[in-house]
C-alpha atoms as a PDB file:
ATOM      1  CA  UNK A   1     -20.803  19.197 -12.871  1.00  0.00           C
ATOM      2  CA  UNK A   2     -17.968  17.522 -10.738  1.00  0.00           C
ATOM      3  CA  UNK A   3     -19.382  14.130  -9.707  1.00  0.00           C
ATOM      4  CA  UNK A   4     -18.855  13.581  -5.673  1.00  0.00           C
ATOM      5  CA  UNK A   5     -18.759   9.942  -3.759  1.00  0.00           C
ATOM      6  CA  UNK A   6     -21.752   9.672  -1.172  1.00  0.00           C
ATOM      7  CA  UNK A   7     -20.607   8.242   1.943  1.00  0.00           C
ATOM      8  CA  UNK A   8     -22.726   5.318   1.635  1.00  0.00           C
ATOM      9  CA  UNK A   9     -20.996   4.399  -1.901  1.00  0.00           C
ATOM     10  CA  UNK A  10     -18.025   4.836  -0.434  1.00  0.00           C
ATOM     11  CA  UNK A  11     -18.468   2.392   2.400  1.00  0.00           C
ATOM     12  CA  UNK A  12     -20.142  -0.254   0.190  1.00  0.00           C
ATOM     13  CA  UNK A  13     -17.339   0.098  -2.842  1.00  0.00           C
ATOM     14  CA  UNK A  14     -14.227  -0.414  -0.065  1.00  0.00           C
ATOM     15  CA  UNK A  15     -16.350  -3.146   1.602  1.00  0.00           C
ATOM     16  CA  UNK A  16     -16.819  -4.946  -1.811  1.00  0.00           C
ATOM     17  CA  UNK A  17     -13.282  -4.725  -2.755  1.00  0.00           C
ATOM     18  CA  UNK A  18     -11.648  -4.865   0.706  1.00  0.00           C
ATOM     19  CA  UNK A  19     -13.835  -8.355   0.905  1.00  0.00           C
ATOM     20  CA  UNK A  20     -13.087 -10.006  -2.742  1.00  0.00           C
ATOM     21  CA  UNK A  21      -9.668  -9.027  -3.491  1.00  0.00           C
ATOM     22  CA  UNK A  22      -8.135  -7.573  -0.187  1.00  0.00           C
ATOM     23  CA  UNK A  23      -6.987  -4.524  -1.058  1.00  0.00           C
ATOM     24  CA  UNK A  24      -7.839  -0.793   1.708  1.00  0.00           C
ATOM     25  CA  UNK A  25      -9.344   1.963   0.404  1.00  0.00           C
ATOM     26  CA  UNK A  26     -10.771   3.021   3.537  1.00  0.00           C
ATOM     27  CA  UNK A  27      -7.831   5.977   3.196  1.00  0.00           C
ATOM     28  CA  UNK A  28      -8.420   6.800  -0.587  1.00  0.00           C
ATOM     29  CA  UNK A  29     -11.777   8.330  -1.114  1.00  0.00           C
ATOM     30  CA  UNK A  30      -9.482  11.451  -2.527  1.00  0.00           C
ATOM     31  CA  UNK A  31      -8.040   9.181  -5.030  1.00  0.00           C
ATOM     32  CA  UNK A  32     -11.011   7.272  -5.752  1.00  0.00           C
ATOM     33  CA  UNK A  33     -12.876  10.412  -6.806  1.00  0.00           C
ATOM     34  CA  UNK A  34      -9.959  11.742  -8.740  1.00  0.00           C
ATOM     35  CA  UNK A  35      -9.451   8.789 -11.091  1.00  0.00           C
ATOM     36  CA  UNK A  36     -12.861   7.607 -11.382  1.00  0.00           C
ATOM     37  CA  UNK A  37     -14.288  10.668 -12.564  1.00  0.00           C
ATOM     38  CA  UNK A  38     -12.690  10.524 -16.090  1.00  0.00           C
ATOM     39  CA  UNK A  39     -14.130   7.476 -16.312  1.00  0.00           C
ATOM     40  CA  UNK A  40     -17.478   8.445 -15.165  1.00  0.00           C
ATOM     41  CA  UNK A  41     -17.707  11.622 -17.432  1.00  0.00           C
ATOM     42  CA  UNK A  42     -16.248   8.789 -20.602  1.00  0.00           C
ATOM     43  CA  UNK A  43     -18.763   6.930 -19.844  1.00  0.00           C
ATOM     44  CA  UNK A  44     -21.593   9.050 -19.329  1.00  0.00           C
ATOM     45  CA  UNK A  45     -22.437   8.149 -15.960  1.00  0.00           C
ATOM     46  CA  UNK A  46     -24.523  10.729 -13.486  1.00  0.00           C
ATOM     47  CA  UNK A  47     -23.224   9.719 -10.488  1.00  0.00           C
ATOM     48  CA  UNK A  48     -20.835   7.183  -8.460  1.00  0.00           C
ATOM     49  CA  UNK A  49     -24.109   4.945  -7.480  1.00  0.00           C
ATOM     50  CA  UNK A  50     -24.673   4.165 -11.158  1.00  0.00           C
ATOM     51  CA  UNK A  51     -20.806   3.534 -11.973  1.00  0.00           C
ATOM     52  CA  UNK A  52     -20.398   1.322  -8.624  1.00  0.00           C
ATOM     53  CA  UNK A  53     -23.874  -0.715  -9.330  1.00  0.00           C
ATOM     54  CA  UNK A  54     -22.215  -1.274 -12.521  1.00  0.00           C
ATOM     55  CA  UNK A  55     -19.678  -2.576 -11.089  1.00  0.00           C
ATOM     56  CA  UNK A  56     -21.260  -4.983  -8.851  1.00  0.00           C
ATOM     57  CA  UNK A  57     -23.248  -6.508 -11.846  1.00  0.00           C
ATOM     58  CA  UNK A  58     -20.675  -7.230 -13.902  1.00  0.00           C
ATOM     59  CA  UNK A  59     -20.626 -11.015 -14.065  1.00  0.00           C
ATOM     60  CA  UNK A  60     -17.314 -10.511 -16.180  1.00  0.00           C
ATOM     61  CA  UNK A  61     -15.350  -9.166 -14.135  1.00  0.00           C
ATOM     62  CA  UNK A  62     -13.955  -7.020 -16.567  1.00  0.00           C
ATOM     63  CA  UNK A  63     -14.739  -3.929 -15.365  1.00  0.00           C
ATOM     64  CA  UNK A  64     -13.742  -4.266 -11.663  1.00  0.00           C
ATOM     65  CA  UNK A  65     -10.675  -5.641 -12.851  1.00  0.00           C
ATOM     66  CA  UNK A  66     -10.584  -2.555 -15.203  1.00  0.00           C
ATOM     67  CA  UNK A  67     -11.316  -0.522 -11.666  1.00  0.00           C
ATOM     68  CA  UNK A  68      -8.834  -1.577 -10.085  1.00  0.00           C
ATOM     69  CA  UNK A  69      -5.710  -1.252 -12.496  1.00  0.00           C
ATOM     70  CA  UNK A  70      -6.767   2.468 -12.273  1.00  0.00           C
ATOM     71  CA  UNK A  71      -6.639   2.601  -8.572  1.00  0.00           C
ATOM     72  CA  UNK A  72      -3.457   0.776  -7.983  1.00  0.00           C
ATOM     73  CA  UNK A  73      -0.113   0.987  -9.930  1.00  0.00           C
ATOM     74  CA  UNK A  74       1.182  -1.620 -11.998  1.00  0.00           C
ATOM     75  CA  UNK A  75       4.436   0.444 -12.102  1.00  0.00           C
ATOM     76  CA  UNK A  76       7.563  -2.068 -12.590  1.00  0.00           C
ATOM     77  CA  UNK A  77      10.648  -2.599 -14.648  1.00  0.00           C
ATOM     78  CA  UNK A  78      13.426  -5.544 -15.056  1.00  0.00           C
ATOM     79  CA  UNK A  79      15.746  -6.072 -11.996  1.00  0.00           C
ATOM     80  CA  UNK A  80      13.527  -3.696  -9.952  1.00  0.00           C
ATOM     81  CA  UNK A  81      15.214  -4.289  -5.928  1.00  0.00           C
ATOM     82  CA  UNK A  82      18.625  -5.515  -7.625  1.00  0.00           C
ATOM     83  CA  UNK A  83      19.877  -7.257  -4.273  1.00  0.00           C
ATOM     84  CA  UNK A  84      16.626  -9.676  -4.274  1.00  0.00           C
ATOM     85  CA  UNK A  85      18.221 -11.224  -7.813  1.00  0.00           C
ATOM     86  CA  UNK A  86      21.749 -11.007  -6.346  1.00  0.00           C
ATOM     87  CA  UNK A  87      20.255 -13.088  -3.439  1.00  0.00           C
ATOM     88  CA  UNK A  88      18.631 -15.396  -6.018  1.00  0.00           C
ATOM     89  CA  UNK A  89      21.273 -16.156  -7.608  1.00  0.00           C
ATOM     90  CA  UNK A  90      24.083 -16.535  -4.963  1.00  0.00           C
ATOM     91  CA  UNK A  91      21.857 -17.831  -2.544  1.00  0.00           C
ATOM     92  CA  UNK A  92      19.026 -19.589  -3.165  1.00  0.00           C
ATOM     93  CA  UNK A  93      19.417 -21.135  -6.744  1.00  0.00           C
ATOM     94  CA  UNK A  94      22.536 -22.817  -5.654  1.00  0.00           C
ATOM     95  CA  UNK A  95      20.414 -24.451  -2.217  1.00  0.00           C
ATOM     96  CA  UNK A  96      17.871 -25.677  -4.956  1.00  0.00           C
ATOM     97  CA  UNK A  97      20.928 -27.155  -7.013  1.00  0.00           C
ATOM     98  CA  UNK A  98      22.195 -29.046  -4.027  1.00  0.00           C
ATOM     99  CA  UNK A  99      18.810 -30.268  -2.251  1.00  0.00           C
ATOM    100  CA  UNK A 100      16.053 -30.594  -5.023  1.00  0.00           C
ATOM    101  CA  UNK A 101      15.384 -33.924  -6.046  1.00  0.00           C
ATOM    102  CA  UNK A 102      14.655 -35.230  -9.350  1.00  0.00           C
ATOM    103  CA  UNK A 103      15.715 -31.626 -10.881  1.00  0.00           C
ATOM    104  CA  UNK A 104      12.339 -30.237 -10.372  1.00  0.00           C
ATOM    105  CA  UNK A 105      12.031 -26.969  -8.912  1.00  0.00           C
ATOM    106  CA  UNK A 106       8.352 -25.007  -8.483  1.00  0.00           C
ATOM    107  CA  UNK A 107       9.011 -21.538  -8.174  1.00  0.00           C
ATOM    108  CA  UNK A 108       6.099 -18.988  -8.159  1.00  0.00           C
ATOM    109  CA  UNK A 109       6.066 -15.109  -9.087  1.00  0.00           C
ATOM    110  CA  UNK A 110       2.213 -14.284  -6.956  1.00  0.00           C
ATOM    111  CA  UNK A 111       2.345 -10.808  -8.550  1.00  0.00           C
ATOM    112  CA  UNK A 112       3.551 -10.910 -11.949  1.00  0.00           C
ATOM    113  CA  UNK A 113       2.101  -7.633 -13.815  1.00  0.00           C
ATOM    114  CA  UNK A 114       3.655  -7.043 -16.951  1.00  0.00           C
ATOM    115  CA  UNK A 115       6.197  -9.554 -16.956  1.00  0.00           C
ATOM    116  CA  UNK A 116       9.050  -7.993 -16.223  1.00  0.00           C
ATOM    117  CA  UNK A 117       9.767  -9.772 -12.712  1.00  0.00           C
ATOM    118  CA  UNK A 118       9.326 -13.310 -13.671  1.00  0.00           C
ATOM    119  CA  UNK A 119      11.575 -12.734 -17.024  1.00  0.00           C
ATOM    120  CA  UNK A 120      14.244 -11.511 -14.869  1.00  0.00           C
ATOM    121  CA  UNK A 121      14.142 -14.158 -12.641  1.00  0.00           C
ATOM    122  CA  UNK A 122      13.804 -16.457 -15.601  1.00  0.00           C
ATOM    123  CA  UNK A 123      17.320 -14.804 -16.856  1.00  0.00           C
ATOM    124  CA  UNK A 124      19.207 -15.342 -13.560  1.00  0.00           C
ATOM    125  CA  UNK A 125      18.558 -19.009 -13.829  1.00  0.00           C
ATOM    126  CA  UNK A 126      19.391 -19.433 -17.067  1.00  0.00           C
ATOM    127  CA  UNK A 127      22.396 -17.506 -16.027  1.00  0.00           C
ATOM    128  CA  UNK A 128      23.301 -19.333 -13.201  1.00  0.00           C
ATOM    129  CA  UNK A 129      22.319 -22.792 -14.906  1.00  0.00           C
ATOM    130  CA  UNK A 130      23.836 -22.463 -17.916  1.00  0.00           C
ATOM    131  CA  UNK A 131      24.744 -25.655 -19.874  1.00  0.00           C
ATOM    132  CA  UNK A 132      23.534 -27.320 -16.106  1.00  0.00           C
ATOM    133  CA  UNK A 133      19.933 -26.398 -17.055  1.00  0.00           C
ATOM    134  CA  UNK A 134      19.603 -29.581 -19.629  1.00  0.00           C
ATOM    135  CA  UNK A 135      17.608 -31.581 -17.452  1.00  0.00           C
ATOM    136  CA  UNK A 136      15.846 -29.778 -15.388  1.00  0.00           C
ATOM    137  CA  UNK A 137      11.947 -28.702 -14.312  1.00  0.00           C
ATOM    138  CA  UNK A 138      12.357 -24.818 -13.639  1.00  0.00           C
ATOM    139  CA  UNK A 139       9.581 -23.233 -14.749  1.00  0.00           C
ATOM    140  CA  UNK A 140       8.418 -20.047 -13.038  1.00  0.00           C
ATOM    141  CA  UNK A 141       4.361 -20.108 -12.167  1.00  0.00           C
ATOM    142  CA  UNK A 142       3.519 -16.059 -12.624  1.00  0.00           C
ATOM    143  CA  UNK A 143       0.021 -14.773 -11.788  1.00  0.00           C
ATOM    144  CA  UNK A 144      -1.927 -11.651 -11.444  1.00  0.00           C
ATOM    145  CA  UNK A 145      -5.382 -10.965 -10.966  1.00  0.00           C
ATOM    146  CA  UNK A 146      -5.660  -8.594 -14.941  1.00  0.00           C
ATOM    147  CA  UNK A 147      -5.703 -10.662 -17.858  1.00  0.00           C
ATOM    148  CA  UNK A 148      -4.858  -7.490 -19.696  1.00  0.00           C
ATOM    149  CA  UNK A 149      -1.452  -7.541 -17.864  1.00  0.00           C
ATOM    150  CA  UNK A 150      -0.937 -11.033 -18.468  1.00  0.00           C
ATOM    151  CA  UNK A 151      -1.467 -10.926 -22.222  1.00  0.00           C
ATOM    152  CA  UNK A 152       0.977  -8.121 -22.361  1.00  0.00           C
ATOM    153  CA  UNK A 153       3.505 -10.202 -20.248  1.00  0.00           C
ATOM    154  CA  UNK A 154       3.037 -13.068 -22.617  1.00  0.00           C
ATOM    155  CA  UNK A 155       4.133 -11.256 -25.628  1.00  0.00           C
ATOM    156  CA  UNK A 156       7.064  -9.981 -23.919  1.00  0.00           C
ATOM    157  CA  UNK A 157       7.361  -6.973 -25.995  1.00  0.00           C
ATOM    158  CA  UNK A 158       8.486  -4.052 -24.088  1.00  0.00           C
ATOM    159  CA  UNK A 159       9.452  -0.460 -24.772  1.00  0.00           C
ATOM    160  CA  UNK A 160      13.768  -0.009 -24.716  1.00  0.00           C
ATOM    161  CA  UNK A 161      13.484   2.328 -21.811  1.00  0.00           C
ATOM    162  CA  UNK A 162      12.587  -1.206 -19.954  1.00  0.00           C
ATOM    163  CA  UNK A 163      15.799  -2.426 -20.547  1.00  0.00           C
ATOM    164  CA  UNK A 164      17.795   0.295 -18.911  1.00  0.00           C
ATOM    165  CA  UNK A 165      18.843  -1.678 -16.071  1.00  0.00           C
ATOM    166  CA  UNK A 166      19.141  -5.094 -17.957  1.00  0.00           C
ATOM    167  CA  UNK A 167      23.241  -5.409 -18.557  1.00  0.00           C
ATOM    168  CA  UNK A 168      24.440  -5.597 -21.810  1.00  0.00           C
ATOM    169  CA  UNK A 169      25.275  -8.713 -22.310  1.00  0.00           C
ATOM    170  CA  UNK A 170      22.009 -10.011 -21.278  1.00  0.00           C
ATOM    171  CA  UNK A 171      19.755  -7.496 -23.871  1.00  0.00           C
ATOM    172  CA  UNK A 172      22.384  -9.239 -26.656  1.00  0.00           C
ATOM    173  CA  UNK A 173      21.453 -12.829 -25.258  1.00  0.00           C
ATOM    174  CA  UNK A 174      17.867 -12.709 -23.733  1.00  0.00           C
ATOM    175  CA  UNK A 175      16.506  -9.904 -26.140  1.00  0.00           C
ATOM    176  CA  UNK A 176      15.290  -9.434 -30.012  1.00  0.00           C
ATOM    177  CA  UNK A 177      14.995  -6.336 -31.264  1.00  0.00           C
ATOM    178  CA  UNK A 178      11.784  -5.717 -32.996  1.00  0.00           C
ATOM    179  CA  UNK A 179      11.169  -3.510 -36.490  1.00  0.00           C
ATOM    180  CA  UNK A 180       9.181  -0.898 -34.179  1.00  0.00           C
ATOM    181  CA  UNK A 181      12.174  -0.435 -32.122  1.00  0.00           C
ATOM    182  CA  UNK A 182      10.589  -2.606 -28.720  1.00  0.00           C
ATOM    183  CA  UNK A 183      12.479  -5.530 -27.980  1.00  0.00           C
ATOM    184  CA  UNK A 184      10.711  -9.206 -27.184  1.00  0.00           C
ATOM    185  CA  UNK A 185      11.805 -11.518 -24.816  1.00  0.00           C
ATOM    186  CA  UNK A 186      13.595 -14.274 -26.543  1.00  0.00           C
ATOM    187  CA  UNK A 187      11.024 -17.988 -27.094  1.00  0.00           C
ATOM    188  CA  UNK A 188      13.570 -19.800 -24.765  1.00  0.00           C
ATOM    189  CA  UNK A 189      13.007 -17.127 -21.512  1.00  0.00           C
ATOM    190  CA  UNK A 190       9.261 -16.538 -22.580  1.00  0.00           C
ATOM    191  CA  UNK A 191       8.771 -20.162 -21.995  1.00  0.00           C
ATOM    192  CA  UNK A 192      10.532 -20.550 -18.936  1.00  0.00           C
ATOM    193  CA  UNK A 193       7.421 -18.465 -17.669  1.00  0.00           C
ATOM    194  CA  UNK A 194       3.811 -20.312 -17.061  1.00  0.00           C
ATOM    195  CA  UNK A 195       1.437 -16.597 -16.684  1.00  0.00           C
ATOM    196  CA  UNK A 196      -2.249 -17.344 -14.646  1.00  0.00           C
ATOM    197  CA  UNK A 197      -4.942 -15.560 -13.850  1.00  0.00           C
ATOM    198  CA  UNK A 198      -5.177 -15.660  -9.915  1.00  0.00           C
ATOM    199  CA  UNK A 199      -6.953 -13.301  -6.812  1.00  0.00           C
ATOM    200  CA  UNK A 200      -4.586 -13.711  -4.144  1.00  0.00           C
ATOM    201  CA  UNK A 201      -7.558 -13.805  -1.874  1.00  0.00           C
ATOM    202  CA  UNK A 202      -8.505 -17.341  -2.836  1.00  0.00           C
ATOM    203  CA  UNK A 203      -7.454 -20.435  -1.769  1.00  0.00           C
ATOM    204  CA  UNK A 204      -4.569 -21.125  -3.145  1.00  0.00           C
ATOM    205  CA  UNK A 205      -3.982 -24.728  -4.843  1.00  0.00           C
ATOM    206  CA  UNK A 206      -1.282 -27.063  -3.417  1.00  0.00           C
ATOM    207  CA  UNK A 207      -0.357 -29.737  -5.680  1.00  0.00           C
ATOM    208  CA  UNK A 208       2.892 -29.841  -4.020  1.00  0.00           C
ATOM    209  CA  UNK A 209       4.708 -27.176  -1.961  1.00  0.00           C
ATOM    210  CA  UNK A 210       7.351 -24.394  -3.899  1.00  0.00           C
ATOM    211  CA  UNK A 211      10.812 -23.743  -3.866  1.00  0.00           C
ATOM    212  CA  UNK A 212      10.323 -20.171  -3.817  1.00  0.00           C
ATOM    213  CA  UNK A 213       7.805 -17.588  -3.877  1.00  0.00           C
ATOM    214  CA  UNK A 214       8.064 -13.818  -4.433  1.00  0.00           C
ATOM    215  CA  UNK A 215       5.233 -11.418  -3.948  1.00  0.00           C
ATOM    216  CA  UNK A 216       6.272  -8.038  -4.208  1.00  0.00           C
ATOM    217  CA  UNK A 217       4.925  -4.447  -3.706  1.00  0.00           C
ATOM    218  CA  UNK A 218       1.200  -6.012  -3.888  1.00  0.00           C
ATOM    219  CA  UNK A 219       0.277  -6.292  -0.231  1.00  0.00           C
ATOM    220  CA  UNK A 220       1.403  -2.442   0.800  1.00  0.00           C
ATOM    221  CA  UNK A 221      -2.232  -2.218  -0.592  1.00  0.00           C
ATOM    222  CA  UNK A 222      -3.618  -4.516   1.905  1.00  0.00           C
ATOM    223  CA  UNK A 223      -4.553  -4.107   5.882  1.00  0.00           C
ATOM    224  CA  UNK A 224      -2.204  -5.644   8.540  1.00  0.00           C
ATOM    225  CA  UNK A 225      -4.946  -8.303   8.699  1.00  0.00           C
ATOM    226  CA  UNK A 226      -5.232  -9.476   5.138  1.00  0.00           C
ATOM    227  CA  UNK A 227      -1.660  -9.272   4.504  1.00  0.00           C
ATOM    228  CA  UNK A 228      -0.796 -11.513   7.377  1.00  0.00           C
ATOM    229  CA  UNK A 229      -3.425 -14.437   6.645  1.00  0.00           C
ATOM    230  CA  UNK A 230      -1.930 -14.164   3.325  1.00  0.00           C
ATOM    231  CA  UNK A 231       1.490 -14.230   4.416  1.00  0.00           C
ATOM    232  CA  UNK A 232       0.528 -17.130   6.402  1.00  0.00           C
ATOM    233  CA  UNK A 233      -0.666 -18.918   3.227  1.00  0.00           C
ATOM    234  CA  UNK A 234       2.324 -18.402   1.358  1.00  0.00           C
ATOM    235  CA  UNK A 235       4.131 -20.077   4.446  1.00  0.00           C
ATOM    236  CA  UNK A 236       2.019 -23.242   4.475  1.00  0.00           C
ATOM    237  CA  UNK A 237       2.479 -23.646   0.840  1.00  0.00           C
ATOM    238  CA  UNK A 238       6.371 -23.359   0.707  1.00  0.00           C
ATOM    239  CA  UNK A 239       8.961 -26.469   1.342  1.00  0.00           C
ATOM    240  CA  UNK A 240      10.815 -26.811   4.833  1.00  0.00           C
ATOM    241  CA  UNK A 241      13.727 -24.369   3.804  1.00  0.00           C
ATOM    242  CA  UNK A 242      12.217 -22.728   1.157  1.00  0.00           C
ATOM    243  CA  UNK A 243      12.768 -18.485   0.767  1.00  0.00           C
ATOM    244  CA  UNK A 244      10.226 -15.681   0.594  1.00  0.00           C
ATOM    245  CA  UNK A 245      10.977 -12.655  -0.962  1.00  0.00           C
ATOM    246  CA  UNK A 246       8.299  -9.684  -0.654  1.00  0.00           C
ATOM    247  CA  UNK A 247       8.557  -5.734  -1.588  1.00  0.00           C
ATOM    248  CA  UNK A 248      11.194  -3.144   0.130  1.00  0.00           C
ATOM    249  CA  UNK A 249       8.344  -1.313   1.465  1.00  0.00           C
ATOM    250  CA  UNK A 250       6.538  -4.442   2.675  1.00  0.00           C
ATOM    251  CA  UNK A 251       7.307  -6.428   5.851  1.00  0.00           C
ATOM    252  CA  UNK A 252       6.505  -9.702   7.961  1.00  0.00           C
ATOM    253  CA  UNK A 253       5.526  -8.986  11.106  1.00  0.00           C
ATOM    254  CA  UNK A 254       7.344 -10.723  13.842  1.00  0.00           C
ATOM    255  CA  UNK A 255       4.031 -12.838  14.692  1.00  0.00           C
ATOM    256  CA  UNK A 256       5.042 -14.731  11.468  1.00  0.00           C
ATOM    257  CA  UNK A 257       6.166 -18.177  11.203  1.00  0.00           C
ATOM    258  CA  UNK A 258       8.888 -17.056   8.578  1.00  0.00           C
ATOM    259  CA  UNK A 259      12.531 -16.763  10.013  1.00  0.00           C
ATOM    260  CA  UNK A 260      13.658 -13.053   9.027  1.00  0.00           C
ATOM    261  CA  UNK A 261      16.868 -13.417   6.233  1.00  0.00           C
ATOM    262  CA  UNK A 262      17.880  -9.597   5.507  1.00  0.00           C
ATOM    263  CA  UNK A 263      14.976  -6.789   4.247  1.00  0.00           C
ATOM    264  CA  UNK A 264      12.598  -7.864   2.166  1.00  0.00           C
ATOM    265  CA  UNK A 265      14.028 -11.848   2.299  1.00  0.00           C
ATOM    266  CA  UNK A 266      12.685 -14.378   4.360  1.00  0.00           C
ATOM    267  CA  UNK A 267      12.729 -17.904   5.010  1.00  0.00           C
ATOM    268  CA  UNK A 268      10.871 -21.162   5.936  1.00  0.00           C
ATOM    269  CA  UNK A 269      12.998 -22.688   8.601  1.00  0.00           C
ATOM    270  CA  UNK A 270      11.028 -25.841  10.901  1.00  0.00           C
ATOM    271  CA  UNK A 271      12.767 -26.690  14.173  1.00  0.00           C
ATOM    272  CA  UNK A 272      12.488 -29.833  14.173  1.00  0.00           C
ATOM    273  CA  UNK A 273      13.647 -30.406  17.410  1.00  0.00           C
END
């Protein structure tokens, strides 16, 4: 019997997640019913009411997490939007050379997934450093709201069709190849990167402003709404001067505070005049 979403459980499951974790589904219900029923007819359930009041009980949060990594995609790979790292490296690692004090530089990856952003960006500065690096604080805070993504990006192991974009030089230097044939991210990259659970719908803490933040192809799953009061947070947390980077198919809308750099690249810039 093919299991069909009530109107009412439809309502209260994109309220629920529309309020905790800010993503829209009030466009999906077609794709909510198609990868949800699987997982109803695994799990033995006789309708959407039981599977969503599962949901809703689950002090966990396992299994809404579990929900949503089959309604979104965590589909990425190493230097995914090529230009962004070009940018990195040309651009804004040398402005944190020249104006960070104390060598310490907070830099912050808000949508990690598997890993494979934050390592890159973790090779470009070891890259760009080189022998420089001795010395300094660069650490890369990388978060995402699965822990089962996480723990995969902490091990680092990934499959070699990963790598296909990675250049040569850098799979010799950055990789080991493991008996299975995957390939780990070397200790001295791996530790570079500081992984955290974190909803990008809460608060987020402010010890003392970033460097640099990139949050990419996360918020195309959010409303105009959420994405801007989240854009807006990412603003107040990042230095006078500090860059933005979010996803190709993402944008800030002119209402922003953020000075527009080139797609996808913004910046922090205060007239202090």
């Amino acid at each position: 019997m093919e299991l069909k979403l009530t109107d009412n459980d439809f309502i209260r499951l994109v309220e629920f997640v529309k309020k905790n974790y800010g993503i829209d589904l009030g466009k999906k219900r077609v794709l909510l019913e198609g990868r949800l029923s699987r997982t109803l007819a695994e799990k033995n359930y006789t309708s959407f009411t039981e599977y969503i009041d599962m949901l809703f009980k689950d002090r966990t949060g396992k299994e809404i997490i579990t929900f949503l990594n089959k309604i979104t995609t965590n589909h990425t790979f190493f230097m995914r939007e090529p230009e962004h790292f070009e940018f990195m490296k040309t651009v804004i690692l040398p402005y944190i050379e020249q104006t960070v004090k104390a060598k310490i530089a907070k830099i912050w990856c808000a949508a990690s997934s598997s890993g494979e952003e934050p390592y890159t960006m973790a090779m470009v500065i070891d890259d760009y450093f080189g022998i420089r690096k001795a010395g300094w604080n660069l650490k890369i805070l990388a978060t995402d709201i699965s822990e089962n993504v996480l723990e995969k990006a902490r091990k680092g192991v990934y499959a070699p069709e990963t790598l296909k974009d990675i250049p040569k030089a850098w799979k010799l230097k950055y990789f080991k190849q493991l008996p299975d044939g995957n390939f780990q991210v070397v200790d001295s990259i791996r530790q570079q990167v500081e992984y955290k659970k974190f909803n990008l719908m809460d608060p987020i803490p402010q010890f003392s402003k970033y460097d640099f933040i990139s949050c990419r192809n996360v918020m195309i799953y959010f409303d105009l709404e959420t994405k801007n009061a989240l854009v807006e947070r990412f603003y107040d947390v990042l230095k006078d001067g500090g860059y933005f980077f979010t996803g190709h198919a993402e944008s800030v809308t002119k209402t922003s505070r953020f000075t527009y750099v080139k797609p996808a690249i913004y910046r922090k810039i205060v007239n202090t005049l």
